[in-house]
Every structure is written in C-alpha cells, then in structure tokens.
PDB file of N, CA and C in Angstrom:
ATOM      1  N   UNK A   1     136.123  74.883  21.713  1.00  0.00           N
ATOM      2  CA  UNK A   1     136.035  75.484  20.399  1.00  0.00           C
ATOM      3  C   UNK A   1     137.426  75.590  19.770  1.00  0.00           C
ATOM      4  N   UNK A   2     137.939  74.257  19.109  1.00  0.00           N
ATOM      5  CA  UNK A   2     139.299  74.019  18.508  1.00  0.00           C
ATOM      6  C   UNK A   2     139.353  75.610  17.485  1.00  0.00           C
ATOM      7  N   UNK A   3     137.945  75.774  16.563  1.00  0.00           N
ATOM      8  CA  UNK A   3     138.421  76.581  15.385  1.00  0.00           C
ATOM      9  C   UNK A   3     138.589  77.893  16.169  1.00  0.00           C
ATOM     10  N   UNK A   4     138.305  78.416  16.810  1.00  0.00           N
ATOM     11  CA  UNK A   4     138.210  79.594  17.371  1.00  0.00           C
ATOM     12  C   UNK A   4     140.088  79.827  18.185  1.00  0.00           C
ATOM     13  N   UNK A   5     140.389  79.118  18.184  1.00  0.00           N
ATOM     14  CA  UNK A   5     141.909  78.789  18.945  1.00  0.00           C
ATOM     15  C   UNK A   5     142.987  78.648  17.615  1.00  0.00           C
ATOM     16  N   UNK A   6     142.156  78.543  16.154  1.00  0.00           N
ATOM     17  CA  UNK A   6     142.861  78.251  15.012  1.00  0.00           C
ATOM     18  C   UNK A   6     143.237  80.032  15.067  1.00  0.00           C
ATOM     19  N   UNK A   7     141.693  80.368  15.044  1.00  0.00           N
ATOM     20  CA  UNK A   7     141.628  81.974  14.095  1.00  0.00           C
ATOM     21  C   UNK A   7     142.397  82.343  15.386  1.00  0.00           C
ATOM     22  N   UNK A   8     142.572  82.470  16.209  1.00  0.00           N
ATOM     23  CA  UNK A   8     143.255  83.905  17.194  1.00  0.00           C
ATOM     24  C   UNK A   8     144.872  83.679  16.859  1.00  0.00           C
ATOM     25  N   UNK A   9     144.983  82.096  16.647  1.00  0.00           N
ATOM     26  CA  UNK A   9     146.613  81.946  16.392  1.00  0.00           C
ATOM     27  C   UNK A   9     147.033  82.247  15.472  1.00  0.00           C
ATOM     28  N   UNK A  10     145.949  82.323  14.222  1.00  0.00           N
ATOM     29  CA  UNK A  10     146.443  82.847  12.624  1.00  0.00           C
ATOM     30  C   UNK A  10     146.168  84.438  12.658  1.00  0.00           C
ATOM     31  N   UNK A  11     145.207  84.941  13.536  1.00  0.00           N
ATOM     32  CA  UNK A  11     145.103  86.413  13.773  1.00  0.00           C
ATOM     33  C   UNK A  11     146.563  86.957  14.064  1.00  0.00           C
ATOM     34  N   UNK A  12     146.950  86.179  15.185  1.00  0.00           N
ATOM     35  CA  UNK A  12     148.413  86.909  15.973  1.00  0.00           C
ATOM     36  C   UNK A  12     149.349  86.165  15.156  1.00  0.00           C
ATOM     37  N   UNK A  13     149.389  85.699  14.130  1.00  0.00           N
ATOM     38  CA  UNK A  13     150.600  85.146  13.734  1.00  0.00           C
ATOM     39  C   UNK A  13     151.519  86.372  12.468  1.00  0.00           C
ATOM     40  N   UNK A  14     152.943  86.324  12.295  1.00  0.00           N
ATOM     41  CA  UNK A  14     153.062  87.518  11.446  1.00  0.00           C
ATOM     42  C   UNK A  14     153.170  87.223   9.930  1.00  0.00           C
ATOM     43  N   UNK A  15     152.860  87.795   9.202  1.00  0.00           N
ATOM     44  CA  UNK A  15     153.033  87.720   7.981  1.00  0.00           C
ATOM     45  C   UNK A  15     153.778  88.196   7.088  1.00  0.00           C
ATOM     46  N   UNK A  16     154.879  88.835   7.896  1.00  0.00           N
ATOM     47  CA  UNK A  16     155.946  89.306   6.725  1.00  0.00           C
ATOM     48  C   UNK A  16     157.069  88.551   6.374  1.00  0.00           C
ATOM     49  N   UNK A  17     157.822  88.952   5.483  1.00  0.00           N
ATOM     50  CA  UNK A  17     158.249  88.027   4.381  1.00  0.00           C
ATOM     51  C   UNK A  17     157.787  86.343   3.822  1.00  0.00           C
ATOM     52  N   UNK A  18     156.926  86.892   3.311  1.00  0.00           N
ATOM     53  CA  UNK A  18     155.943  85.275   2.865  1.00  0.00           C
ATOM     54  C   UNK A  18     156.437  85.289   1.714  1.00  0.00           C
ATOM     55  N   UNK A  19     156.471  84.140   1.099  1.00  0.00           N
ATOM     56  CA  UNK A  19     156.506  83.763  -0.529  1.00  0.00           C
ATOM     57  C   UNK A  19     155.005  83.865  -1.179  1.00  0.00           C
ATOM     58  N   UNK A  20     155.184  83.751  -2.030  1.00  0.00           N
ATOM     59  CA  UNK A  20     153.705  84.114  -2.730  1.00  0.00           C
ATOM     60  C   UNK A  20     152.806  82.705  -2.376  1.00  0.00           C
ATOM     61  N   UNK A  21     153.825  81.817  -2.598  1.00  0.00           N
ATOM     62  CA  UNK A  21     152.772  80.294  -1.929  1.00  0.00           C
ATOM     63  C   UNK A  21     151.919  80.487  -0.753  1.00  0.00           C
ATOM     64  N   UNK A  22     153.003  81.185   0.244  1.00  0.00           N
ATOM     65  CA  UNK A  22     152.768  81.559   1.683  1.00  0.00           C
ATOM     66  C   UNK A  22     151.521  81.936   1.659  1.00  0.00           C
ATOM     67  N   UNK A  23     151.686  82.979   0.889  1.00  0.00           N
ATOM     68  CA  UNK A  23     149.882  84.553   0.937  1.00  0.00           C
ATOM     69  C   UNK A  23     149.043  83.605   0.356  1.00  0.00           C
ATOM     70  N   UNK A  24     149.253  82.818  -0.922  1.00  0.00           N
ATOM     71  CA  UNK A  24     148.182  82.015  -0.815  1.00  0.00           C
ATOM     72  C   UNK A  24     147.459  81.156  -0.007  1.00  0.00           C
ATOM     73  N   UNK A  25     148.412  80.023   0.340  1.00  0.00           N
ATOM     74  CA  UNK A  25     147.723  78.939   1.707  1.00  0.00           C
ATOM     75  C   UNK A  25     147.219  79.841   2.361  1.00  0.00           C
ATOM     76  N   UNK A  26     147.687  80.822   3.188  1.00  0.00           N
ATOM     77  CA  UNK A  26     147.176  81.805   4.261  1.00  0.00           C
ATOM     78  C   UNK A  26     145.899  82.112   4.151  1.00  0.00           C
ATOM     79  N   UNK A  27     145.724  82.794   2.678  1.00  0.00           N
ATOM     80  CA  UNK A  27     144.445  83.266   2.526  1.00  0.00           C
ATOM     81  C   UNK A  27     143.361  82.261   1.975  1.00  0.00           C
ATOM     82  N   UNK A  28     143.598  81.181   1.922  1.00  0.00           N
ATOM     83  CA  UNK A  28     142.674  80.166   1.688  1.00  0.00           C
ATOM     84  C   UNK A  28     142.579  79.346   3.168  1.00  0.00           C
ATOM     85  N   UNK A  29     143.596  79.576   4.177  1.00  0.00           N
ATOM     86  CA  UNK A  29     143.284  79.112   5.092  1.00  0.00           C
ATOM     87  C   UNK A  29     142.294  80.208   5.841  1.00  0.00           C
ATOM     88  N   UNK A  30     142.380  81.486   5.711  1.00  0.00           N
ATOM     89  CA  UNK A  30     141.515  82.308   6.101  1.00  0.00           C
ATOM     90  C   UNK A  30     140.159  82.569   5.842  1.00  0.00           C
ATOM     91  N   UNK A  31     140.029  82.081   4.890  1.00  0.00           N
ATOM     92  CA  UNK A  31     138.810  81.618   4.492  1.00  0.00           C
ATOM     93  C   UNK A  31     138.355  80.568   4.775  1.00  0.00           C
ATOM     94  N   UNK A  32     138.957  79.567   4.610  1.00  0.00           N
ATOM     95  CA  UNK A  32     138.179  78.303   6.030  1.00  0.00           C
ATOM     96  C   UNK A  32     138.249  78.753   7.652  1.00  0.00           C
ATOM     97  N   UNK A  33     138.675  79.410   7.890  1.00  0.00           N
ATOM     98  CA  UNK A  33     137.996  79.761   9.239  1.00  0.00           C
ATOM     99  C   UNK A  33     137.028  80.573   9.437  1.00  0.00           C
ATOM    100  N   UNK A  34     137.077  81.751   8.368  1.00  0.00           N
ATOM    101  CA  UNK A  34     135.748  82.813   8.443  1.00  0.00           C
ATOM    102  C   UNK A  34     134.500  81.917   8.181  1.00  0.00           C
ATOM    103  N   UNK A  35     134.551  81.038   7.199  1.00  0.00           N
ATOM    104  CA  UNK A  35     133.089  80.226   6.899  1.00  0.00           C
ATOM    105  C   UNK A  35     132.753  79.283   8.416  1.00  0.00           C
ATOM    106  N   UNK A  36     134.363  78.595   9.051  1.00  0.00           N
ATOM    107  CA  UNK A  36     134.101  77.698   9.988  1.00  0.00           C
ATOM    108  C   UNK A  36     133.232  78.846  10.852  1.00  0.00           C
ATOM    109  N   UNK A  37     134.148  80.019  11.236  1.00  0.00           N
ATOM    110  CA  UNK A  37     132.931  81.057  12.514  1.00  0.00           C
ATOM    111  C   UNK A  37     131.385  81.047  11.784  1.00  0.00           C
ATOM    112  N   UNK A  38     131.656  81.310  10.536  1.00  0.00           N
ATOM    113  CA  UNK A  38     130.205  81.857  10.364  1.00  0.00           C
ATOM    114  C   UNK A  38     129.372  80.617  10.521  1.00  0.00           C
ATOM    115  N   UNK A  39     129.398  79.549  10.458  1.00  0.00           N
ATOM    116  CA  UNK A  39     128.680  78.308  10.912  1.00  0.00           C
ATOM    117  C   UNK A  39     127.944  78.395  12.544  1.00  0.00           C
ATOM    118  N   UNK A  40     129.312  78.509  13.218  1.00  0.00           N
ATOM    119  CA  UNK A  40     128.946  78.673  13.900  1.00  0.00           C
ATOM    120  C   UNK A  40     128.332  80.358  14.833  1.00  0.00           C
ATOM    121  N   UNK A  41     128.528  81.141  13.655  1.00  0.00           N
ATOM    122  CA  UNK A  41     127.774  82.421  14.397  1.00  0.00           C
ATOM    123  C   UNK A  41     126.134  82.178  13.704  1.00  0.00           C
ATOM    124  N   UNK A  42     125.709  81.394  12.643  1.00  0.00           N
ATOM    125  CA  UNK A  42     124.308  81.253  12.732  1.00  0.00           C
ATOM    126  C   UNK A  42     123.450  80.896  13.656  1.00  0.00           C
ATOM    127  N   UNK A  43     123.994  80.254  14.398  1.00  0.00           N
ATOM    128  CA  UNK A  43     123.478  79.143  15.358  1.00  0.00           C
ATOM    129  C   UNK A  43     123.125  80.050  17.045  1.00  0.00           C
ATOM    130  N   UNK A  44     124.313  80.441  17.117  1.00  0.00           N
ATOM    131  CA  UNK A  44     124.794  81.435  18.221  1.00  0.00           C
ATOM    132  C   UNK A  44     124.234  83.064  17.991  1.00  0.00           C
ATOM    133  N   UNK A  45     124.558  83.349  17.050  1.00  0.00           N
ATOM    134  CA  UNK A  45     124.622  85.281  16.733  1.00  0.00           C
ATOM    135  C   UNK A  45     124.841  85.744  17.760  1.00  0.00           C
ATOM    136  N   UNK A  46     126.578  85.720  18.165  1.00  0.00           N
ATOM    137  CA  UNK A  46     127.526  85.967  18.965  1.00  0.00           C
ATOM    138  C   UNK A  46     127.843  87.047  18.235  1.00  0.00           C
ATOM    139  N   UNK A  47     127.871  88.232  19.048  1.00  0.00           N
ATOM    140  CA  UNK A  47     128.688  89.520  18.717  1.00  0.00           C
ATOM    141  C   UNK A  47     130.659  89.520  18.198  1.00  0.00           C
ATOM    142  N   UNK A  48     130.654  88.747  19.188  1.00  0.00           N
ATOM    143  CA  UNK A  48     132.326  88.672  19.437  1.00  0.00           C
ATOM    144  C   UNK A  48     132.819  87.079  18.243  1.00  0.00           C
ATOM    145  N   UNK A  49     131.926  86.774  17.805  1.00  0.00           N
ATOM    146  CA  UNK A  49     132.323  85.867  16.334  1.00  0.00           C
ATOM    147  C   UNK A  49     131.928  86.317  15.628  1.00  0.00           C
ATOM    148  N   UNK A  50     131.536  87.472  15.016  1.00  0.00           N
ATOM    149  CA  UNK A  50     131.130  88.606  13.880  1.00  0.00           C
ATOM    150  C   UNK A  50     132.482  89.817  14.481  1.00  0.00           C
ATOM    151  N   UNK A  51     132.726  89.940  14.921  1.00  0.00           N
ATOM    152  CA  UNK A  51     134.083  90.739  15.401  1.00  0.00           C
ATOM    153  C   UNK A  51     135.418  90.249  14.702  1.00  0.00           C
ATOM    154  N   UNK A  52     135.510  88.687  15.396  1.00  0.00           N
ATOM    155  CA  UNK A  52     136.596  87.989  14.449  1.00  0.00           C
ATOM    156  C   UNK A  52     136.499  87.800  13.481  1.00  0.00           C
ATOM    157  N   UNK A  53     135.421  87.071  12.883  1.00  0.00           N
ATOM    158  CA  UNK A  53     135.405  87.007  11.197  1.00  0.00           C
ATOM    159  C   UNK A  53     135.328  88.176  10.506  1.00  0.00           C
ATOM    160  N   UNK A  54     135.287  89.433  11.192  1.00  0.00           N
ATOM    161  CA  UNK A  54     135.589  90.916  10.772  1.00  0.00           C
ATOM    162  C   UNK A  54     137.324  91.527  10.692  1.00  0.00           C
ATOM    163  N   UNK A  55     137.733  90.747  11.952  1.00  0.00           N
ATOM    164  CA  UNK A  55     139.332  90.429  11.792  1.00  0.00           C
ATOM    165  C   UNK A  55     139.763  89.981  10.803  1.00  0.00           C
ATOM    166  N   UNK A  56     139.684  88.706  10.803  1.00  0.00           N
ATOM    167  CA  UNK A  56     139.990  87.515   9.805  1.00  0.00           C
ATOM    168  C   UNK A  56     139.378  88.350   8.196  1.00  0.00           C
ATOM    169  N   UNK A  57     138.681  88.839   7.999  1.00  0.00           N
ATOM    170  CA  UNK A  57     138.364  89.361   6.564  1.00  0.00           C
ATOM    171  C   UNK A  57     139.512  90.328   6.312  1.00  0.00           C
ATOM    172  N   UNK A  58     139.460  91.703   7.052  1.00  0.00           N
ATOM    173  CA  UNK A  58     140.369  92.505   7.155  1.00  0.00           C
ATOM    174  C   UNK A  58     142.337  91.907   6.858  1.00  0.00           C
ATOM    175  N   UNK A  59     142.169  91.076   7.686  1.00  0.00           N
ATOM    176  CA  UNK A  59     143.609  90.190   7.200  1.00  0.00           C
ATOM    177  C   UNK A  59     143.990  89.617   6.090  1.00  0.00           C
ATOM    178  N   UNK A  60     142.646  88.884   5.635  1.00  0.00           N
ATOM    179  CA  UNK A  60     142.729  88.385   4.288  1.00  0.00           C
ATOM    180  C   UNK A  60     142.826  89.762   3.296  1.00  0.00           C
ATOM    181  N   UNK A  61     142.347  90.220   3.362  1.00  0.00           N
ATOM    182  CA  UNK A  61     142.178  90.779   2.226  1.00  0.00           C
ATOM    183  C   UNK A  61     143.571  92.143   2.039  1.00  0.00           C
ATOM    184  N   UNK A  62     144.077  91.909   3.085  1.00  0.00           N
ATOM    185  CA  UNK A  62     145.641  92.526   3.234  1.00  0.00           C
ATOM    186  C   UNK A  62     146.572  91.622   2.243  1.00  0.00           C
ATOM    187  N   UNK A  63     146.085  90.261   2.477  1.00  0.00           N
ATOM    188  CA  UNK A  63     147.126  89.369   2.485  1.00  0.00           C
ATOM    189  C   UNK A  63     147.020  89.560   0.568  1.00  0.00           C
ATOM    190  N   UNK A  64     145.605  89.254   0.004  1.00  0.00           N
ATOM    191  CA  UNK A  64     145.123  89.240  -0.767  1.00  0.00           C
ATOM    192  C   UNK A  64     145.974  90.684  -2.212  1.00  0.00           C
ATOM    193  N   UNK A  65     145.555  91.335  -1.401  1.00  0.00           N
ATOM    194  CA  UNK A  65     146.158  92.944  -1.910  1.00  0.00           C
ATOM    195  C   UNK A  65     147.374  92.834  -2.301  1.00  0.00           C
ATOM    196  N   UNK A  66     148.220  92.098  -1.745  1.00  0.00           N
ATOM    197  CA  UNK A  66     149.876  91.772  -1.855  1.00  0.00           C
ATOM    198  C   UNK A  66     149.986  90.614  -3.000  1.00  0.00           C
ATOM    199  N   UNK A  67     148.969  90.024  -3.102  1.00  0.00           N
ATOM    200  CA  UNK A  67     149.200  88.837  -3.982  1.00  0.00           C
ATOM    201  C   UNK A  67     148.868  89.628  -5.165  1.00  0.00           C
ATOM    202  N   UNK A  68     147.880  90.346  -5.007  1.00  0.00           N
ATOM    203  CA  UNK A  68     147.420  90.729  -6.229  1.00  0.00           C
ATOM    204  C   UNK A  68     148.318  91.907  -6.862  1.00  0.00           C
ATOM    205  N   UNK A  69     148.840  92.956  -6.103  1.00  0.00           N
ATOM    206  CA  UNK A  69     150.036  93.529  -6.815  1.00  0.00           C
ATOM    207  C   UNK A  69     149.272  95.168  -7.295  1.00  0.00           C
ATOM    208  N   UNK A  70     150.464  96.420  -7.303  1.00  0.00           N
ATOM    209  CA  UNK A  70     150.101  96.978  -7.525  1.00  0.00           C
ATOM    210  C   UNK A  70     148.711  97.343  -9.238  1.00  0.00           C
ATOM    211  N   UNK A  71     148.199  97.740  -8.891  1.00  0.00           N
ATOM    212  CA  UNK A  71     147.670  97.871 -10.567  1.00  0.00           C
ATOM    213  C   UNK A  71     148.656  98.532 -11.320  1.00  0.00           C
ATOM    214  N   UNK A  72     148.901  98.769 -12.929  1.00  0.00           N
ATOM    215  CA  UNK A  72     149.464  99.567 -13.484  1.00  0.00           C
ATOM    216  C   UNK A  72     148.324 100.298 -14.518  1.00  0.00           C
ATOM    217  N   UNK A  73     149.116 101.082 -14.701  1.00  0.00           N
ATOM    218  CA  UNK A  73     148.441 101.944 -15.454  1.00  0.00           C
ATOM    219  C   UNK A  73     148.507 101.950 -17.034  1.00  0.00           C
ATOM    220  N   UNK A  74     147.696 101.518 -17.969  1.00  0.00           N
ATOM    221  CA  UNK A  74     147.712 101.008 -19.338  1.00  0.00           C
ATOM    222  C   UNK A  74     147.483 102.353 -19.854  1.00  0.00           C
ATOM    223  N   UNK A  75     148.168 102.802 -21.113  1.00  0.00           N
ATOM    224  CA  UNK A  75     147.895 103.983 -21.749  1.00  0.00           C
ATOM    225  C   UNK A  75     147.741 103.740 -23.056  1.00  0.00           C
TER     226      UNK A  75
END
C-alpha cells in the first residue's frame, strides 16, 4: 500500500516556514491522499483508514487556515 506510506510521510513531515506556494501544493496534495484512502476505505471499512483520513483532514485544514489568513473586521 504505496499511498498509505505517502500519507504517514506527509503526516510526519513539518510544515513550518512554508511559502504560500508550499501550503498550497501541500494542501492539494492532501487532498489526493484523503480521496486516495477513502477509495480505498469503501472497499475495506477499515477503522484505522478513517483515523488517517481524520489526520490528514485535521492537517489540511491547519494548513488551509494559514493560507486563508486572519479575518478582519469591516466596520
């Protein structure tokens, strides 16, 4: 299971000081792996590949949060 060896290496990999390019690829690469698990968690309905793609969401959407920037406040 190549993809499953993708997500644990992009799980443990670090993400600080990225360029904004960085957070992007990242999070579009994170999203091809959550869809690659979920392919294969239809098939399976493996506990522990609903765990990671629970990882992998959680990460993205860290990564995501940073791209997107504080809100401001319009008055």
């Amino acid at each position: 299971m190549e993809i499953l060896n993708e997500a644990l290496a992009f799980e443990n990999a670090k993400m600080s000081n990225m360029s904004t390019s960085d957070r992007v690829s990242a999070s579009r690469e994170a999203k091809r792996l959550i869809l690659a698990i979920n392919e294969i968690y239809k098939q399976n309905k493996d506990a522990n590949l609903m765990d990671m793609m629970k990882r992998l969401t959680a990460k993205k959407r860290k990564i995501e949060k940073r791209l997107h920037g504080k809100p401001t406040q319009v008055i």
